[in-house]
PDB file of N, CA and C in Angstrom:
ATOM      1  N   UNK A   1     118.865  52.417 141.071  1.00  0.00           N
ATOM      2  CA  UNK A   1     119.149  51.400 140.083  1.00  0.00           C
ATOM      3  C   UNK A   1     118.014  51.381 139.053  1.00  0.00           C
ATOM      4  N   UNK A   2     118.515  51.908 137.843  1.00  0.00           N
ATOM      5  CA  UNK A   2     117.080  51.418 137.024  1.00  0.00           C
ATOM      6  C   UNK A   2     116.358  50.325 136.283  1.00  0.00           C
ATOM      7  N   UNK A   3     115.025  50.024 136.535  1.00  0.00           N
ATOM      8  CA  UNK A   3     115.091  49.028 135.820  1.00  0.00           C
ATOM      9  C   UNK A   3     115.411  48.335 134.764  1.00  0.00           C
ATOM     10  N   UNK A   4     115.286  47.199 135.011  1.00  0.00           N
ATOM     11  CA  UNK A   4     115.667  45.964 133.470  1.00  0.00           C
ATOM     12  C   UNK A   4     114.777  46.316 132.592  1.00  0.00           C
ATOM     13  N   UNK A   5     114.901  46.464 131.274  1.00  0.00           N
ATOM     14  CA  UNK A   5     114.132  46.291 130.175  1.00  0.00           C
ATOM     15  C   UNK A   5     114.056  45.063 129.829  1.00  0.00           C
ATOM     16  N   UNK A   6     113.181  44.399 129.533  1.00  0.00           N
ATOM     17  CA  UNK A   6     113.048  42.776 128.876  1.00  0.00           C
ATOM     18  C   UNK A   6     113.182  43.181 127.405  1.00  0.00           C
ATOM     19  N   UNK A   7     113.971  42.349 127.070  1.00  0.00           N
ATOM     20  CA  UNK A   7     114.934  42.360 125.699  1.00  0.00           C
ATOM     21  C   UNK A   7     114.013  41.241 124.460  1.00  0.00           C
ATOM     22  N   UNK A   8     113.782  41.083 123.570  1.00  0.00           N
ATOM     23  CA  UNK A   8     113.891  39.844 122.891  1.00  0.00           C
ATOM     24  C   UNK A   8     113.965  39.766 121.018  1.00  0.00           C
ATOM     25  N   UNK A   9     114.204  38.412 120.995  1.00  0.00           N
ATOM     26  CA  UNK A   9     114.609  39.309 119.040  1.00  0.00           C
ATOM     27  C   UNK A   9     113.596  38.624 118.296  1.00  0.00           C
ATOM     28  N   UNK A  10     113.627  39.641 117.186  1.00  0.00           N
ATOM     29  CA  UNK A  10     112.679  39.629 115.922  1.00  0.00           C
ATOM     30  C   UNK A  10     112.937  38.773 115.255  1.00  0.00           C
ATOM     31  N   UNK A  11     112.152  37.531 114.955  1.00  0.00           N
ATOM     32  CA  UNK A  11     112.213  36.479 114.074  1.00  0.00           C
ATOM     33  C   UNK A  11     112.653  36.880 112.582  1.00  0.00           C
ATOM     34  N   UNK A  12     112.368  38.030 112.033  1.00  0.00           N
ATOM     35  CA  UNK A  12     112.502  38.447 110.780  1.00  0.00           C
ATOM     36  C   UNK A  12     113.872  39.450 110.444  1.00  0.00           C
ATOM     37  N   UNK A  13     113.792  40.757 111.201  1.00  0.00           N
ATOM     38  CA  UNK A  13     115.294  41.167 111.089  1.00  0.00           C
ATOM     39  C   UNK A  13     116.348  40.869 112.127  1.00  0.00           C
ATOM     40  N   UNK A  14     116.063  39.869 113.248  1.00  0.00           N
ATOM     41  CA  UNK A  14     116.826  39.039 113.891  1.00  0.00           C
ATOM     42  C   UNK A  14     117.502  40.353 114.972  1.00  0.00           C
ATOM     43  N   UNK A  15     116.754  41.311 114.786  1.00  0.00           N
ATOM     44  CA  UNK A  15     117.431  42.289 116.237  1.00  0.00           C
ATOM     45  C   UNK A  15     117.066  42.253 117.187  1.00  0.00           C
ATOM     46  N   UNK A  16     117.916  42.292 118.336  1.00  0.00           N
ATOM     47  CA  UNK A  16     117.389  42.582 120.143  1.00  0.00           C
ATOM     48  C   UNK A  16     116.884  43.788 120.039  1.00  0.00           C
ATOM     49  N   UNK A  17     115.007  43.929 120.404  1.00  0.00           N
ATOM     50  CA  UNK A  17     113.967  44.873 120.260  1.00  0.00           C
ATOM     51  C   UNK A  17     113.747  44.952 122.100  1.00  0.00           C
ATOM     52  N   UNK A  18     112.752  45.874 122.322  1.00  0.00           N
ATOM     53  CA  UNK A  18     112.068  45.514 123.982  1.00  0.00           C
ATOM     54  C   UNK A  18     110.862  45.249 123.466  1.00  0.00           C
ATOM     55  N   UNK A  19     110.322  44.063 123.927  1.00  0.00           N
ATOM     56  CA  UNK A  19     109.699  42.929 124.236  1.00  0.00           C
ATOM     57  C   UNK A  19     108.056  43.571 123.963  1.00  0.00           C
ATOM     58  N   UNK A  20     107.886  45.176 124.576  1.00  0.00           N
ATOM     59  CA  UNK A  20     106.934  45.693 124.517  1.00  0.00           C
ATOM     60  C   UNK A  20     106.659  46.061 122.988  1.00  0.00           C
ATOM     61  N   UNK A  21     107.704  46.406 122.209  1.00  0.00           N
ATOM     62  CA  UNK A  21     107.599  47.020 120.835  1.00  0.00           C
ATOM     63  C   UNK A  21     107.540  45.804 119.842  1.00  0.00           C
ATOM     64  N   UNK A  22     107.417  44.646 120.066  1.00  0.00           N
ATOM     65  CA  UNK A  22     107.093  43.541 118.891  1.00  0.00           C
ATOM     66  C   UNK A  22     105.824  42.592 119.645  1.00  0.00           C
ATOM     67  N   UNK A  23     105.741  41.931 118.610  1.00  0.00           N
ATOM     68  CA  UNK A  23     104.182  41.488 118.697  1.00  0.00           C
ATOM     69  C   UNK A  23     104.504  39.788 118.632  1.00  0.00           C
ATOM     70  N   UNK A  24     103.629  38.991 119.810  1.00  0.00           N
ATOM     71  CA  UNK A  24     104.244  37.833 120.216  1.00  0.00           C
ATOM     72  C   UNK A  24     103.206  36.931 119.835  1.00  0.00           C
ATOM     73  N   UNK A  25     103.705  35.779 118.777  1.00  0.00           N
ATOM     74  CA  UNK A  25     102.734  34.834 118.550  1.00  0.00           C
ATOM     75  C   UNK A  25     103.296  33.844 119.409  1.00  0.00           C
ATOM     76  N   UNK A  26     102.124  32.856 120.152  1.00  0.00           N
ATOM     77  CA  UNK A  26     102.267  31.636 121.167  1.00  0.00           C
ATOM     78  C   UNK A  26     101.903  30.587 120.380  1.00  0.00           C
ATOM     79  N   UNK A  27     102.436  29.145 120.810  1.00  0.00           N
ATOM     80  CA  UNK A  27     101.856  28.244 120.296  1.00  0.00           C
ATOM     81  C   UNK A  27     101.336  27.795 121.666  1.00  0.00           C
ATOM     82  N   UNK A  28     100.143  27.176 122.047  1.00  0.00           N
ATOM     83  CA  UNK A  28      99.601  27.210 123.102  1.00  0.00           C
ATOM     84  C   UNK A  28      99.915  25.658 123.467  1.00  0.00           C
ATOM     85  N   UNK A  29      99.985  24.426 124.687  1.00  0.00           N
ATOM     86  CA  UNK A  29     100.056  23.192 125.072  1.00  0.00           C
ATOM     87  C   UNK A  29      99.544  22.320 123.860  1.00  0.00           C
ATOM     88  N   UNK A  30      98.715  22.585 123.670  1.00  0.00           N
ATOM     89  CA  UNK A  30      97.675  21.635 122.717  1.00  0.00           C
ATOM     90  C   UNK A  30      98.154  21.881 121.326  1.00  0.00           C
ATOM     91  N   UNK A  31      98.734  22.684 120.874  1.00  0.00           N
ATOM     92  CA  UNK A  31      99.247  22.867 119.359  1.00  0.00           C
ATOM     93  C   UNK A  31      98.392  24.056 118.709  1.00  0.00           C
ATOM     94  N   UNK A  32      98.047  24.870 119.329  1.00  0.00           N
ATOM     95  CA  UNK A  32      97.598  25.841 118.582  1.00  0.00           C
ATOM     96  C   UNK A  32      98.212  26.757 118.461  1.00  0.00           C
ATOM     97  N   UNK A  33      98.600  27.867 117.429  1.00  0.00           N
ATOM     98  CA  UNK A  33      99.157  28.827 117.536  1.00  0.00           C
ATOM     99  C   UNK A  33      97.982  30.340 117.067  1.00  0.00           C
ATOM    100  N   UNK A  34      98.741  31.350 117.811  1.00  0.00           N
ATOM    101  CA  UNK A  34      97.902  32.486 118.168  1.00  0.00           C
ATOM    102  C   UNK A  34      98.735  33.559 118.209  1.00  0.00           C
ATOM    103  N   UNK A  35      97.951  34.711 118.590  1.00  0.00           N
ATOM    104  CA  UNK A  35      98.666  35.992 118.998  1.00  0.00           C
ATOM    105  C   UNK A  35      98.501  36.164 119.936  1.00  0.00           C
ATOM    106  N   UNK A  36      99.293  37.014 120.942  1.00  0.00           N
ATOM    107  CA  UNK A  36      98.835  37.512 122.602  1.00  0.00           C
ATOM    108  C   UNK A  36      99.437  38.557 122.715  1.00  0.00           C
ATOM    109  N   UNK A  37      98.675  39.483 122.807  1.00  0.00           N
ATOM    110  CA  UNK A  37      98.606  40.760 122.823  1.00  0.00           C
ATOM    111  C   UNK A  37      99.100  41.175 124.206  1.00  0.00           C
ATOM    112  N   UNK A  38      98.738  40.350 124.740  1.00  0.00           N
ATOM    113  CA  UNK A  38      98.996  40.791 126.303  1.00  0.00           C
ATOM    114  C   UNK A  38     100.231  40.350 127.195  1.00  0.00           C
ATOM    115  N   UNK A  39     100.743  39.572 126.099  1.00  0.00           N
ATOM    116  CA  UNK A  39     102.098  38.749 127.074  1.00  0.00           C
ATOM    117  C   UNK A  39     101.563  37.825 128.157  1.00  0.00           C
ATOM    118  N   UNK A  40     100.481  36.995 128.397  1.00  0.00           N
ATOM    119  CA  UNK A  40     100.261  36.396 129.386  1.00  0.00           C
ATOM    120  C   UNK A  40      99.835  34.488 128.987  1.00  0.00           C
ATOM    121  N   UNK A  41      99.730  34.543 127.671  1.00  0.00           N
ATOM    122  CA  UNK A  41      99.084  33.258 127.179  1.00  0.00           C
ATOM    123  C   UNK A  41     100.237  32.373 127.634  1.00  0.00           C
ATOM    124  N   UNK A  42      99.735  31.347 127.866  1.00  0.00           N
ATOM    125  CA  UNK A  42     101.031  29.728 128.239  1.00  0.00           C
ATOM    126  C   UNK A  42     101.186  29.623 126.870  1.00  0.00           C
ATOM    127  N   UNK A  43     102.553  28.852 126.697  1.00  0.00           N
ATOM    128  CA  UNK A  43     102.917  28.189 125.889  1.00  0.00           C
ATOM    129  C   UNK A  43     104.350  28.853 125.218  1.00  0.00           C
ATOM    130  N   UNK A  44     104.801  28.431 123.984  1.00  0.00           N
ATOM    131  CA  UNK A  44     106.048  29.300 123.530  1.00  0.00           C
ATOM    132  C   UNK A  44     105.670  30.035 122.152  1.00  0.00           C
ATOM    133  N   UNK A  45     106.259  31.394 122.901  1.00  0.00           N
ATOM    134  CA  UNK A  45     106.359  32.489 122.469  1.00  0.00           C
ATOM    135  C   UNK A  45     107.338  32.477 121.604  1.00  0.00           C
ATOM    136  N   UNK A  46     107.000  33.618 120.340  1.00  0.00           N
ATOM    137  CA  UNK A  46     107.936  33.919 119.111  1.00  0.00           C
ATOM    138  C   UNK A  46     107.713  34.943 119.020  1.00  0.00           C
ATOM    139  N   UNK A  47     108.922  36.333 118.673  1.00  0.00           N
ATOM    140  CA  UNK A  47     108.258  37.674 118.526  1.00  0.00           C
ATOM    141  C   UNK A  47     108.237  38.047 117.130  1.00  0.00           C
ATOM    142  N   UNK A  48     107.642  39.114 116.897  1.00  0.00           N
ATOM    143  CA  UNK A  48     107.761  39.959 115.303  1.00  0.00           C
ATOM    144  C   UNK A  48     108.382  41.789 115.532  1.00  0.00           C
ATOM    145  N   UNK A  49     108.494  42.258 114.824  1.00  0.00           N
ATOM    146  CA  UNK A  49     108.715  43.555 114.548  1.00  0.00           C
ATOM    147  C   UNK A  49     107.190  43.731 114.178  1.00  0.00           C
ATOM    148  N   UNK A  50     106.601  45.163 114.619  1.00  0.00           N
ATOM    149  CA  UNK A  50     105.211  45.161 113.941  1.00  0.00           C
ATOM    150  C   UNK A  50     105.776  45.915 112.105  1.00  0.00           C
ATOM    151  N   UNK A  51     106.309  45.375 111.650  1.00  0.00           N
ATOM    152  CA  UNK A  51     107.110  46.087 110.580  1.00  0.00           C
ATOM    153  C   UNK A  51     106.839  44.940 109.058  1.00  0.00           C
ATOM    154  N   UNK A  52     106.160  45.289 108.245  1.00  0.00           N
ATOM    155  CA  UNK A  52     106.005  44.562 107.128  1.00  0.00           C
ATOM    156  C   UNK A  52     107.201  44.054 106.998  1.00  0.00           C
ATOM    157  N   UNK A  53     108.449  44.566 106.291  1.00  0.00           N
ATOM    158  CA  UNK A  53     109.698  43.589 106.593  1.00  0.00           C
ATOM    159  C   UNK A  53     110.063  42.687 106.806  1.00  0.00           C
ATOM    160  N   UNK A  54     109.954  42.979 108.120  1.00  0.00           N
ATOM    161  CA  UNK A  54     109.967  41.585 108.929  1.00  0.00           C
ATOM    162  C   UNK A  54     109.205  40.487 108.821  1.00  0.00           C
ATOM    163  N   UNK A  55     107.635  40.890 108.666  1.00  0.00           N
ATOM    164  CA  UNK A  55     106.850  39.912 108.507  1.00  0.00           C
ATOM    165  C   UNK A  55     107.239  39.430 107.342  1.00  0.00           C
ATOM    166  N   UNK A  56     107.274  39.802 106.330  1.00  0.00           N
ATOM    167  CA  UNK A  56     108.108  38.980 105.094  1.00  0.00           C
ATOM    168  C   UNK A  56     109.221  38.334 105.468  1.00  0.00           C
ATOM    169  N   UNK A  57     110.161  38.650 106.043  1.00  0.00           N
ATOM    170  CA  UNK A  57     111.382  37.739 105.638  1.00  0.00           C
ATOM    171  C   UNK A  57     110.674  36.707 107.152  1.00  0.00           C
ATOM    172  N   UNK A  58     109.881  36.877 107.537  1.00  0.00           N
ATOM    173  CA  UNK A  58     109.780  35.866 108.945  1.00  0.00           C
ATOM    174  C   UNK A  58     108.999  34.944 107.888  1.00  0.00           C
ATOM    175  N   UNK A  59     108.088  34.936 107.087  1.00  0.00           N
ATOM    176  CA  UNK A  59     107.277  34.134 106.133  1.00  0.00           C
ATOM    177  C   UNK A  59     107.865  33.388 105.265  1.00  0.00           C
ATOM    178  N   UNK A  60     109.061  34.273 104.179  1.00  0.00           N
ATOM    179  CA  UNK A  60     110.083  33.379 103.295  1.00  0.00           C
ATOM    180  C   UNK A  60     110.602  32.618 104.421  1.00  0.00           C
ATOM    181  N   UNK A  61     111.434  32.900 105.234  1.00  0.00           N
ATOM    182  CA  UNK A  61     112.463  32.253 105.500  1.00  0.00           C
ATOM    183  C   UNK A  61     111.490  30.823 106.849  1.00  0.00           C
ATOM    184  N   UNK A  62     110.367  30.735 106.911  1.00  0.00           N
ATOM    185  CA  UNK A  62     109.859  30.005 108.049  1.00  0.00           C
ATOM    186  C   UNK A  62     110.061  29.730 108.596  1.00  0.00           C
ATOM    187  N   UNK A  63     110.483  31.513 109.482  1.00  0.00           N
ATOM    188  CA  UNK A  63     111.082  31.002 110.805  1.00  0.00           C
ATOM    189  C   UNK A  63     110.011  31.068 112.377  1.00  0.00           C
ATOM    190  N   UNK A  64     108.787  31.123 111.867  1.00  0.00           N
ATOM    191  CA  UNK A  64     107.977  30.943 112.817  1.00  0.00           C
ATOM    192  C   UNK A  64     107.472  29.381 112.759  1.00  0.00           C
ATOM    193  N   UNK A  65     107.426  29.015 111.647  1.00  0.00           N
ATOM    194  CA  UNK A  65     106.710  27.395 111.563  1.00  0.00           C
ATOM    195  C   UNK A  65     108.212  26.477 112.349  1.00  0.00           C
ATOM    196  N   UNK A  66     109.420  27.065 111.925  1.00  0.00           N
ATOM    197  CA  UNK A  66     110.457  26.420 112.875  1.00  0.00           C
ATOM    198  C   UNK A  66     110.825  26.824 114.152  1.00  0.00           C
ATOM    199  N   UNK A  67     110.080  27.852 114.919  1.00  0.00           N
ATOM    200  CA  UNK A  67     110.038  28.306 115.931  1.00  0.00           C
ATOM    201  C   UNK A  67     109.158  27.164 116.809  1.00  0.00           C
ATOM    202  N   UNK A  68     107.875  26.987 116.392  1.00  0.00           N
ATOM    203  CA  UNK A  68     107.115  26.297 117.030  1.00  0.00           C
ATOM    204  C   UNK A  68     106.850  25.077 116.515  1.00  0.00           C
ATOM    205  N   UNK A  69     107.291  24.402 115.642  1.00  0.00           N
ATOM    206  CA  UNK A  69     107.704  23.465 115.273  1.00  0.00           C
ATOM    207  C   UNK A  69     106.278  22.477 114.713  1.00  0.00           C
ATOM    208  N   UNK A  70     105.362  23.543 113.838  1.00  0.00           N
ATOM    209  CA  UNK A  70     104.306  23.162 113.175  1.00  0.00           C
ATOM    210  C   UNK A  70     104.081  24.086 112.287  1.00  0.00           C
ATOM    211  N   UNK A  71     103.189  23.606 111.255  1.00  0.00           N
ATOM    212  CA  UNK A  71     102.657  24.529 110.231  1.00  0.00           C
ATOM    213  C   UNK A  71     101.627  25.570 110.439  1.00  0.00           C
ATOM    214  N   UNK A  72     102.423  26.975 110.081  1.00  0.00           N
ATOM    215  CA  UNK A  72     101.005  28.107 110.705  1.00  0.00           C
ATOM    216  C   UNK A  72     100.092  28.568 109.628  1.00  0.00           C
ATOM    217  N   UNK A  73      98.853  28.346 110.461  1.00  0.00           N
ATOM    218  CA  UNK A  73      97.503  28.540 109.962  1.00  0.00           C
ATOM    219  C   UNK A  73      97.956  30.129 108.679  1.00  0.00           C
ATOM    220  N   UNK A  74      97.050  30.193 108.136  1.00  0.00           N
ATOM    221  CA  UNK A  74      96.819  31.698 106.768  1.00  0.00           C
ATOM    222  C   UNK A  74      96.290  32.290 107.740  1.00  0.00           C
ATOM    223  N   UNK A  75      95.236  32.013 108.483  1.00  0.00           N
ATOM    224  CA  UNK A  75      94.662  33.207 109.529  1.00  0.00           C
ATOM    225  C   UNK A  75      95.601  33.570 110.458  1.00  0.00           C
ATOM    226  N   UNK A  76      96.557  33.255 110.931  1.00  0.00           N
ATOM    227  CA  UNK A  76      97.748  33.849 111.984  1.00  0.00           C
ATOM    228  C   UNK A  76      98.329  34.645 110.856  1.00  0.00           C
ATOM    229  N   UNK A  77      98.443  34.282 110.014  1.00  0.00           N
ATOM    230  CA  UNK A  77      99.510  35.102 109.260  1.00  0.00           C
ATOM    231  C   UNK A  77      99.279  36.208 108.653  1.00  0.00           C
ATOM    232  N   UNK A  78      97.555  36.429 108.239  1.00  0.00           N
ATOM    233  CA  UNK A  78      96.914  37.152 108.064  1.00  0.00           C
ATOM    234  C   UNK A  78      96.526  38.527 109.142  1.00  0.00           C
ATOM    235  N   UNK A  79      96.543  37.669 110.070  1.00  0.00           N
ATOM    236  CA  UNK A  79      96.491  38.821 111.757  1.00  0.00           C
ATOM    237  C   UNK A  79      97.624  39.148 111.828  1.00  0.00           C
ATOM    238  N   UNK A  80      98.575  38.443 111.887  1.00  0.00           N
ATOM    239  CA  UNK A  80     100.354  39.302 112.301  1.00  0.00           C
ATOM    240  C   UNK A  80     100.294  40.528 111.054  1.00  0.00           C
ATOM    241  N   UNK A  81      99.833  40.186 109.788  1.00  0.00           N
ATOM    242  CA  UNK A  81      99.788  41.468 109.107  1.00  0.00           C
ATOM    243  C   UNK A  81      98.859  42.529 109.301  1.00  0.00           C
ATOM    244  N   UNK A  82      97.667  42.198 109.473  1.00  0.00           N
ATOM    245  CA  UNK A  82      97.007  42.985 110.099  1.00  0.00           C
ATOM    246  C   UNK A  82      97.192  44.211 110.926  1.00  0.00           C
ATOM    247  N   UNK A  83      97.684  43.235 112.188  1.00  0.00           N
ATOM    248  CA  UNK A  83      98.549  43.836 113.395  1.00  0.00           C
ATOM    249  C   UNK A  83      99.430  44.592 113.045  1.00  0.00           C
ATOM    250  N   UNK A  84     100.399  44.127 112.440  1.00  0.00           N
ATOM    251  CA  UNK A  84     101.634  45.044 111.902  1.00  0.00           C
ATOM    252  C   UNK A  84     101.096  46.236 111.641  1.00  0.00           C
ATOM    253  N   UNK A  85     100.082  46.665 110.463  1.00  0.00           N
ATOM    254  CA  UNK A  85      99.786  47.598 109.846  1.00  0.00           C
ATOM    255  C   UNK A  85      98.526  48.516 110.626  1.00  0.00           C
ATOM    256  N   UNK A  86      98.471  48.285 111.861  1.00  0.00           N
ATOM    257  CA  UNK A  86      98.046  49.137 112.995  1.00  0.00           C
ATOM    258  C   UNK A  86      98.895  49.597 114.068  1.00  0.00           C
ATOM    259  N   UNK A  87      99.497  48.983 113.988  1.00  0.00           N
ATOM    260  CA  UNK A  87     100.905  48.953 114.811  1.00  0.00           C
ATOM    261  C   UNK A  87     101.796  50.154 114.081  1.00  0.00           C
ATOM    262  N   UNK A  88     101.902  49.937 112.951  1.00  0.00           N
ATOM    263  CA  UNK A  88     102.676  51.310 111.963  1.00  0.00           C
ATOM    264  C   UNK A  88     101.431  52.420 111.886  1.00  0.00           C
ATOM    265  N   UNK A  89     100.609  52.232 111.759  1.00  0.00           N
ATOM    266  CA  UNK A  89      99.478  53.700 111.998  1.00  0.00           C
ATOM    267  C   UNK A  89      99.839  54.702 113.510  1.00  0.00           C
ATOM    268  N   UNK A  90      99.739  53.426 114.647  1.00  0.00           N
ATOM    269  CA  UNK A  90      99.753  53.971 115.481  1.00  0.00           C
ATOM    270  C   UNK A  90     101.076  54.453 115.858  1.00  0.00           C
ATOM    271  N   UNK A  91     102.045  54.292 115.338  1.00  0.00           N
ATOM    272  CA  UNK A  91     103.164  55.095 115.516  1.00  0.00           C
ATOM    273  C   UNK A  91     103.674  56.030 114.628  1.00  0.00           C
ATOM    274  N   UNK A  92     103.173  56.239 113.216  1.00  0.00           N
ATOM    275  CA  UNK A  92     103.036  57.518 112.623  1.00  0.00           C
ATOM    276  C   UNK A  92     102.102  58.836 112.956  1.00  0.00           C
ATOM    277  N   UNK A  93     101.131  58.525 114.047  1.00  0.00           N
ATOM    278  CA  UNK A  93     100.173  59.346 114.319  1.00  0.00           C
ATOM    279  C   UNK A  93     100.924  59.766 115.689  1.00  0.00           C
ATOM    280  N   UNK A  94     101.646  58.740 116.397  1.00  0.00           N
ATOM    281  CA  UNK A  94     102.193  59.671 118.237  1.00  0.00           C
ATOM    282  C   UNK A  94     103.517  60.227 117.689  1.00  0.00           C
TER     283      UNK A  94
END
């Protein structure tokens, strides 16, 4: 039987991705929101495409500030791009 892939969708082009290939911002108990790289932080999770794209239409359309249901910091938003654009390096180079 092979395993399950964990499934989940992209806030920005709204497709079912695996879970490993997008990049998950948390809003943590206390109201902070972040990135977790690792899949392990508490709190609720929102994913991205590491794909400029996406990060745009996830920014127009604010669907992360209505995901977690507060206003996100310029520095998260600044790292999800960041991220993204290492995220696309490292998969033009394998």
């Amino acid at each position: 039987m092979p395993k399950k892939i964990p499934m989940r969708q992209c806030l920005g082009c709204r497709e079912m991705k695996q879970k490993r290939d997008l990049i998950r911002a948390v809003r943590s108990p206390q109201g902070e929101v972040s990135l977790d790289f690792v899949g392990k932080k508490p709190g609720r999770g929102a994913y991205l495409c590491p794909d400029e794209q996406c990060l745009k239409k996830a920014i127009k359309s604010k669907a992360l500030s209505r995901a977690f249901g507060v206003d996100i910091p310029d520095s998260v938003m600044e790292e999800l791009s960041n991220q993204s654009k290492e995220m696309q390096v490292e998969a033009k180079e394998s």
